[in-house]
PDB file of N, CA and C in Angstrom:
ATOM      1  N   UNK A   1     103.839  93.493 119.783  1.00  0.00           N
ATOM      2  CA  UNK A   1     104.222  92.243 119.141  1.00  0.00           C
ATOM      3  C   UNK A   1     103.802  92.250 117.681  1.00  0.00           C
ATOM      4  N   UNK A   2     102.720  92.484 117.772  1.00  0.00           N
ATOM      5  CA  UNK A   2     102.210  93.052 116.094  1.00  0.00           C
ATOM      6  C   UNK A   2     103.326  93.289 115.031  1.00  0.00           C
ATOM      7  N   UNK A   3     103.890  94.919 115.523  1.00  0.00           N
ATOM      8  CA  UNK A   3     104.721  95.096 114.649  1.00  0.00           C
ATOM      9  C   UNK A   3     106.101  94.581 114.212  1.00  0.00           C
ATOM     10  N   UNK A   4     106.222  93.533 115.486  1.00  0.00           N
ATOM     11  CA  UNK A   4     107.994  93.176 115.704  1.00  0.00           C
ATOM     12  C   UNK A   4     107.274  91.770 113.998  1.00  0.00           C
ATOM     13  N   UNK A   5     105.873  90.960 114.667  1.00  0.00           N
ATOM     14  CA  UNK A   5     105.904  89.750 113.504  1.00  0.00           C
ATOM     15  C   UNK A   5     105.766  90.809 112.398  1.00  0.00           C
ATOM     16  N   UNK A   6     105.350  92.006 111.479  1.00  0.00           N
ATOM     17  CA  UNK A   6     105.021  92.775 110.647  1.00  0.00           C
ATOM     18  C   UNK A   6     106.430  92.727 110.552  1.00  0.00           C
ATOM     19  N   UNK A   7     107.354  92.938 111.306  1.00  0.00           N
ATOM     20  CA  UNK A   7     108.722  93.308 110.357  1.00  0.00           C
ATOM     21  C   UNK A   7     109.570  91.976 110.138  1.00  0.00           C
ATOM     22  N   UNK A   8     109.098  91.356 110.558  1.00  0.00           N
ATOM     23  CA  UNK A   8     109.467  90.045 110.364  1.00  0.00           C
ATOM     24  C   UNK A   8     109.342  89.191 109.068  1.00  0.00           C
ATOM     25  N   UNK A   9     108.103  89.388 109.040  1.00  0.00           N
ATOM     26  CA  UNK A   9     107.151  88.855 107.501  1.00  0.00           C
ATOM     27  C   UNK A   9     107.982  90.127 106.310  1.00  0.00           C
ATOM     28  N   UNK A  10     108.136  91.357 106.632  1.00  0.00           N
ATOM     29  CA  UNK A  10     109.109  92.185 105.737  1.00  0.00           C
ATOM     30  C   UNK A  10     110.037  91.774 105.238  1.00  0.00           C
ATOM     31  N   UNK A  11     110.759  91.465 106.331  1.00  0.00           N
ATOM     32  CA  UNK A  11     112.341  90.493 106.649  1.00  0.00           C
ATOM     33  C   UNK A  11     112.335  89.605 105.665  1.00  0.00           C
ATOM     34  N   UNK A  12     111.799  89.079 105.878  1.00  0.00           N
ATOM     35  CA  UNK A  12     111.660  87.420 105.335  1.00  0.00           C
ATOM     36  C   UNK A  12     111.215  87.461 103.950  1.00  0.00           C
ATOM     37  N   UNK A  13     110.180  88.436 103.345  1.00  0.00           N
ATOM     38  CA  UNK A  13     109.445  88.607 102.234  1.00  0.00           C
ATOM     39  C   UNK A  13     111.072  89.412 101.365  1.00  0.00           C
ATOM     40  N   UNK A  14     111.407  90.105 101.772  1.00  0.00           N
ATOM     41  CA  UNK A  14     113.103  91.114 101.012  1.00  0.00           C
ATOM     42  C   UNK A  14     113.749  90.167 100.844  1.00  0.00           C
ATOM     43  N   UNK A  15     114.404  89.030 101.775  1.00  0.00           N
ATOM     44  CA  UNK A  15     115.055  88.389 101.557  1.00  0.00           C
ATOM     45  C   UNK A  15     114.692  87.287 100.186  1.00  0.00           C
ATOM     46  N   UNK A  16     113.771  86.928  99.866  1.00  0.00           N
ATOM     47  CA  UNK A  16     113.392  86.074  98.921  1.00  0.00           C
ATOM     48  C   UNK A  16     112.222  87.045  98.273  1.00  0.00           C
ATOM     49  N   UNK A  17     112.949  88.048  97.536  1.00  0.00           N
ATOM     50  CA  UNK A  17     112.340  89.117  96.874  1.00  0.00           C
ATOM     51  C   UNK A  17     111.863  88.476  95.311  1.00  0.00           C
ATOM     52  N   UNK A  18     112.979  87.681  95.067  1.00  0.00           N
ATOM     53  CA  UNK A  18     112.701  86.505  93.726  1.00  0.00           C
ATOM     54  C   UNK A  18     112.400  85.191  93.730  1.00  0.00           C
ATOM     55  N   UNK A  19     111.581  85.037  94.888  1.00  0.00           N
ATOM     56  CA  UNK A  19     110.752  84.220  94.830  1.00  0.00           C
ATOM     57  C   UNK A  19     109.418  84.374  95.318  1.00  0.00           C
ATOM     58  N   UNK A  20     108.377  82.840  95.137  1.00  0.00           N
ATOM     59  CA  UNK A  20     107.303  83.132  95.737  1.00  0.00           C
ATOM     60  C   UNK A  20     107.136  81.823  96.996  1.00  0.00           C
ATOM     61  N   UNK A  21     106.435  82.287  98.057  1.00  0.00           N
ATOM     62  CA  UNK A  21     106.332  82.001  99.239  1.00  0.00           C
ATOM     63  C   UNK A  21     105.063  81.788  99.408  1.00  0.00           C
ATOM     64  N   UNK A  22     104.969  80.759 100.359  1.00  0.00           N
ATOM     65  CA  UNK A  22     103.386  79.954 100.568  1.00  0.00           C
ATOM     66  C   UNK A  22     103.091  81.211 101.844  1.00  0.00           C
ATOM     67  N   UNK A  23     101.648  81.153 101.496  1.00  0.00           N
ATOM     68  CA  UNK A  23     100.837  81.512 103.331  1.00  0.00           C
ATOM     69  C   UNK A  23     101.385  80.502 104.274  1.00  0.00           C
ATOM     70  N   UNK A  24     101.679  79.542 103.745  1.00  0.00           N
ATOM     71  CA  UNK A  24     101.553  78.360 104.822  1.00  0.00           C
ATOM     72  C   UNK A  24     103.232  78.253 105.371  1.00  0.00           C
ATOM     73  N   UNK A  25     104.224  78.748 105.040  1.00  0.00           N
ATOM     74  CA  UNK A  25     105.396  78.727 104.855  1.00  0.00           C
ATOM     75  C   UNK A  25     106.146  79.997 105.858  1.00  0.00           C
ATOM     76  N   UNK A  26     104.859  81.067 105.148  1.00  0.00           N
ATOM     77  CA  UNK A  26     104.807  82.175 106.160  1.00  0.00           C
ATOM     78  C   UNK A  26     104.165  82.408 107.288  1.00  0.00           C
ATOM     79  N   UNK A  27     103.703  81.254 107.645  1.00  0.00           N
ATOM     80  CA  UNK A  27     102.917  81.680 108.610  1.00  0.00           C
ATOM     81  C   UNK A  27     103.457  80.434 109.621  1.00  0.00           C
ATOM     82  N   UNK A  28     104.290  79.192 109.100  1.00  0.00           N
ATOM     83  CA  UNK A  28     105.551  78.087 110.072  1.00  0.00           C
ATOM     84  C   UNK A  28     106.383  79.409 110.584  1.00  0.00           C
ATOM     85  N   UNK A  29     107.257  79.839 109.637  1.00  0.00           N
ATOM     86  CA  UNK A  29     108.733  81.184 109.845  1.00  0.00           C
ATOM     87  C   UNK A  29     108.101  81.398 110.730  1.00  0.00           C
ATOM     88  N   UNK A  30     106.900  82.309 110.711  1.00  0.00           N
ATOM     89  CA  UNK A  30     106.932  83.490 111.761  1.00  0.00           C
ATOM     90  C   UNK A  30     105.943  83.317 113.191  1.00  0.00           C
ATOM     91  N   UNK A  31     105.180  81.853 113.234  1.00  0.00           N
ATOM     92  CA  UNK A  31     104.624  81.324 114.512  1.00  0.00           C
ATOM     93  C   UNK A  31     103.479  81.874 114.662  1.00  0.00           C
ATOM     94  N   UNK A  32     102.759  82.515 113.197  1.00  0.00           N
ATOM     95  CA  UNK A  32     101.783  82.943 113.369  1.00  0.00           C
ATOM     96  C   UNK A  32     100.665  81.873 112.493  1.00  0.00           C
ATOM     97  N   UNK A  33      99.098  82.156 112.572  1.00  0.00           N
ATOM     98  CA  UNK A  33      98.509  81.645 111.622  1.00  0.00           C
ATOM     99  C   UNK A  33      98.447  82.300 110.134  1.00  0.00           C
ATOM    100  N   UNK A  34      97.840  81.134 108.830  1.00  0.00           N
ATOM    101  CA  UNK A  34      98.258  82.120 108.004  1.00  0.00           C
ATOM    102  C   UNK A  34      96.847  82.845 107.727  1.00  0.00           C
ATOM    103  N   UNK A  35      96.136  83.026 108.713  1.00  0.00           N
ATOM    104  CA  UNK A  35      94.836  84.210 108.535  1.00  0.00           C
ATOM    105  C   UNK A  35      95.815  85.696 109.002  1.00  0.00           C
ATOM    106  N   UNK A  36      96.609  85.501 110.340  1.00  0.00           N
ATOM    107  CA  UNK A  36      97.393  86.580 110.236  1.00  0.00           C
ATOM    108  C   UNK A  36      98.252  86.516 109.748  1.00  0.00           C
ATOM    109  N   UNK A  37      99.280  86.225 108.868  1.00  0.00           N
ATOM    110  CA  UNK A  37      99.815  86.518 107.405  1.00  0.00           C
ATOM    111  C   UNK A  37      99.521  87.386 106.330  1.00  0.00           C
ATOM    112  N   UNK A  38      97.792  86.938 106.265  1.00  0.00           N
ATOM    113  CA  UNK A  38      96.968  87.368 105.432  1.00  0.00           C
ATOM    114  C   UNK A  38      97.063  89.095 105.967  1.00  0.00           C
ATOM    115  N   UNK A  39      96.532  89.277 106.943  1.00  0.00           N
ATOM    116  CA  UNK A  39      95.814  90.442 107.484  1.00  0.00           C
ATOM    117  C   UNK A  39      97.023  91.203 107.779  1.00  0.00           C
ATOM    118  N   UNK A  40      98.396  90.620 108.228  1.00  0.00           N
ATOM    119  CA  UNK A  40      99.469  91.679 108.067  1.00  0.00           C
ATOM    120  C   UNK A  40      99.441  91.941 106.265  1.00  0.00           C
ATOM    121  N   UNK A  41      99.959  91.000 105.540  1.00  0.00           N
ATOM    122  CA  UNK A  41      99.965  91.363 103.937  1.00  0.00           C
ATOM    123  C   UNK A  41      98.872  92.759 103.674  1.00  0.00           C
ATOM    124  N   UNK A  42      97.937  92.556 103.934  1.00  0.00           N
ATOM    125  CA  UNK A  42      96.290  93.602 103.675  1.00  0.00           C
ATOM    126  C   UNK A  42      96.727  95.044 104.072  1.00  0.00           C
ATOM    127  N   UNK A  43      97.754  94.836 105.102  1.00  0.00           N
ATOM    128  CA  UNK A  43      97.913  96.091 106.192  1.00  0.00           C
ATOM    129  C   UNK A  43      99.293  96.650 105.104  1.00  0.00           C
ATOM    130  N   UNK A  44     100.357  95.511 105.018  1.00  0.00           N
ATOM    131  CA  UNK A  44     101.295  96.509 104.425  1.00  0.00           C
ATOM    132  C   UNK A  44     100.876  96.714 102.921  1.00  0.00           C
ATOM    133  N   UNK A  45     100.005  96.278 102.087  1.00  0.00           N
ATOM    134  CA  UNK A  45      98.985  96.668 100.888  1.00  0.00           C
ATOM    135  C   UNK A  45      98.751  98.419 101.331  1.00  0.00           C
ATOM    136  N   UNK A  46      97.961  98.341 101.891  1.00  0.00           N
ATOM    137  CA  UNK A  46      97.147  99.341 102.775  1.00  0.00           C
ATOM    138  C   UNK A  46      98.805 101.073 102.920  1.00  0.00           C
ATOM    139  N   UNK A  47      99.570 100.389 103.135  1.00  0.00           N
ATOM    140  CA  UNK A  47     101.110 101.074 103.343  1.00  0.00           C
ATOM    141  C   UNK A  47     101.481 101.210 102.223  1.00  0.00           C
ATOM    142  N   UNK A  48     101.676 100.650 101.160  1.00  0.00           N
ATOM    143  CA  UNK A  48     102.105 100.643  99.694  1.00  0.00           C
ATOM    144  C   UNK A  48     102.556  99.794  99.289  1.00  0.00           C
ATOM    145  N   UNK A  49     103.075  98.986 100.331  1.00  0.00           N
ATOM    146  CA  UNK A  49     103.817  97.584  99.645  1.00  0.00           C
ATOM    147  C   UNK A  49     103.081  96.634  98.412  1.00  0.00           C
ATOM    148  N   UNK A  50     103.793  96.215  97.617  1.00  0.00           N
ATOM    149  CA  UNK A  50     103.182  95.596  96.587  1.00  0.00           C
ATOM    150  C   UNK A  50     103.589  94.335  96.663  1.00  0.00           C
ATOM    151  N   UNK A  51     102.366  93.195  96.223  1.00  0.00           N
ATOM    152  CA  UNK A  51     102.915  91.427  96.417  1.00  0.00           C
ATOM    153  C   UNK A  51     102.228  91.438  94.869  1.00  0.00           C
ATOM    154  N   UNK A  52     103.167  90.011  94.661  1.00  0.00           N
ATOM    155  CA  UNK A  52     102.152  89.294  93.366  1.00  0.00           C
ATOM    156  C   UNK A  52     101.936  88.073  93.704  1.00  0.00           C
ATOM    157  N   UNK A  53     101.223  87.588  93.261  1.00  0.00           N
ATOM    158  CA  UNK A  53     100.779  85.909  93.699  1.00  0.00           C
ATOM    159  C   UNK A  53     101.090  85.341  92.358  1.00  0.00           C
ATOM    160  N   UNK A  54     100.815  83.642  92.845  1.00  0.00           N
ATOM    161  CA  UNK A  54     101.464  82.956  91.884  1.00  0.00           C
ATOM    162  C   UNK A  54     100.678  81.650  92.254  1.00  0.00           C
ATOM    163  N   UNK A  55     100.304  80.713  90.882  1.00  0.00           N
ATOM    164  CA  UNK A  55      99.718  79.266  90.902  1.00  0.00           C
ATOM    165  C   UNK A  55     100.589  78.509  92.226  1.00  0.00           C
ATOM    166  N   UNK A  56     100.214  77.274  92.443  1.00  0.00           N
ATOM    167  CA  UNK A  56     100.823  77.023  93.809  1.00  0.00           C
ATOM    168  C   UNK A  56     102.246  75.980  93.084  1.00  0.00           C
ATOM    169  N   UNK A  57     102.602  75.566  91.652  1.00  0.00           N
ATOM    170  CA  UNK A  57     103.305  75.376  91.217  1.00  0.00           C
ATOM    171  C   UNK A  57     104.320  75.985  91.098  1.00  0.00           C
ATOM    172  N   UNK A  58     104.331  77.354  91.404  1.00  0.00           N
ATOM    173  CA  UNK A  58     106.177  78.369  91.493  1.00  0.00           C
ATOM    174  C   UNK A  58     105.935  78.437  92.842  1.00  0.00           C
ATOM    175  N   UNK A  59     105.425  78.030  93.912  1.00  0.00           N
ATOM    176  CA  UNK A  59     105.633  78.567  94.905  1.00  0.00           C
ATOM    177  C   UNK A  59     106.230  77.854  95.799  1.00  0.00           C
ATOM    178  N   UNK A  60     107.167  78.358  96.320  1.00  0.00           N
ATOM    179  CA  UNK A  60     108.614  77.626  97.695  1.00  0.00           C
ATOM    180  C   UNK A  60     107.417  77.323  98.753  1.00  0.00           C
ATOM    181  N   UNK A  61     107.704  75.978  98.852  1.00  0.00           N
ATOM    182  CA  UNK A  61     106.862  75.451 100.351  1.00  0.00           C
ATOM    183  C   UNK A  61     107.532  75.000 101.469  1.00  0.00           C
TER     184      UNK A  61
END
């Protein structure tokens, strides 16, 4: 199950590649908490994937 929400949060993160997205937003979508949000993000870090963060003023809620 791990990896099916991991490709999910992928999914979802490509699709709104030009924008920015709450923990909290990502973590309603995918029925998870956003501590695991967090800890998938860390993991695909860890893989190479790259995020940028943003003040909570650009960010889609």
């Amino acid at each position: 199950m791990k990896d099916s929400k991991r490709n999910q949060l992928i999914q979802l993160l490509a699709k709104h590649e030009e924008d920015y997205i709450s923990g909290q937003t990502l973590s309603d979508k995918l029925g998870i908490s956003r501590t695991a949000v967090w800890k998938h993000i860390n993991e695909l870090k860890k893989d190479g994937y790259q995020f940028e963060s943003a003040p909570p003023e650009k960010v889609i809620s």
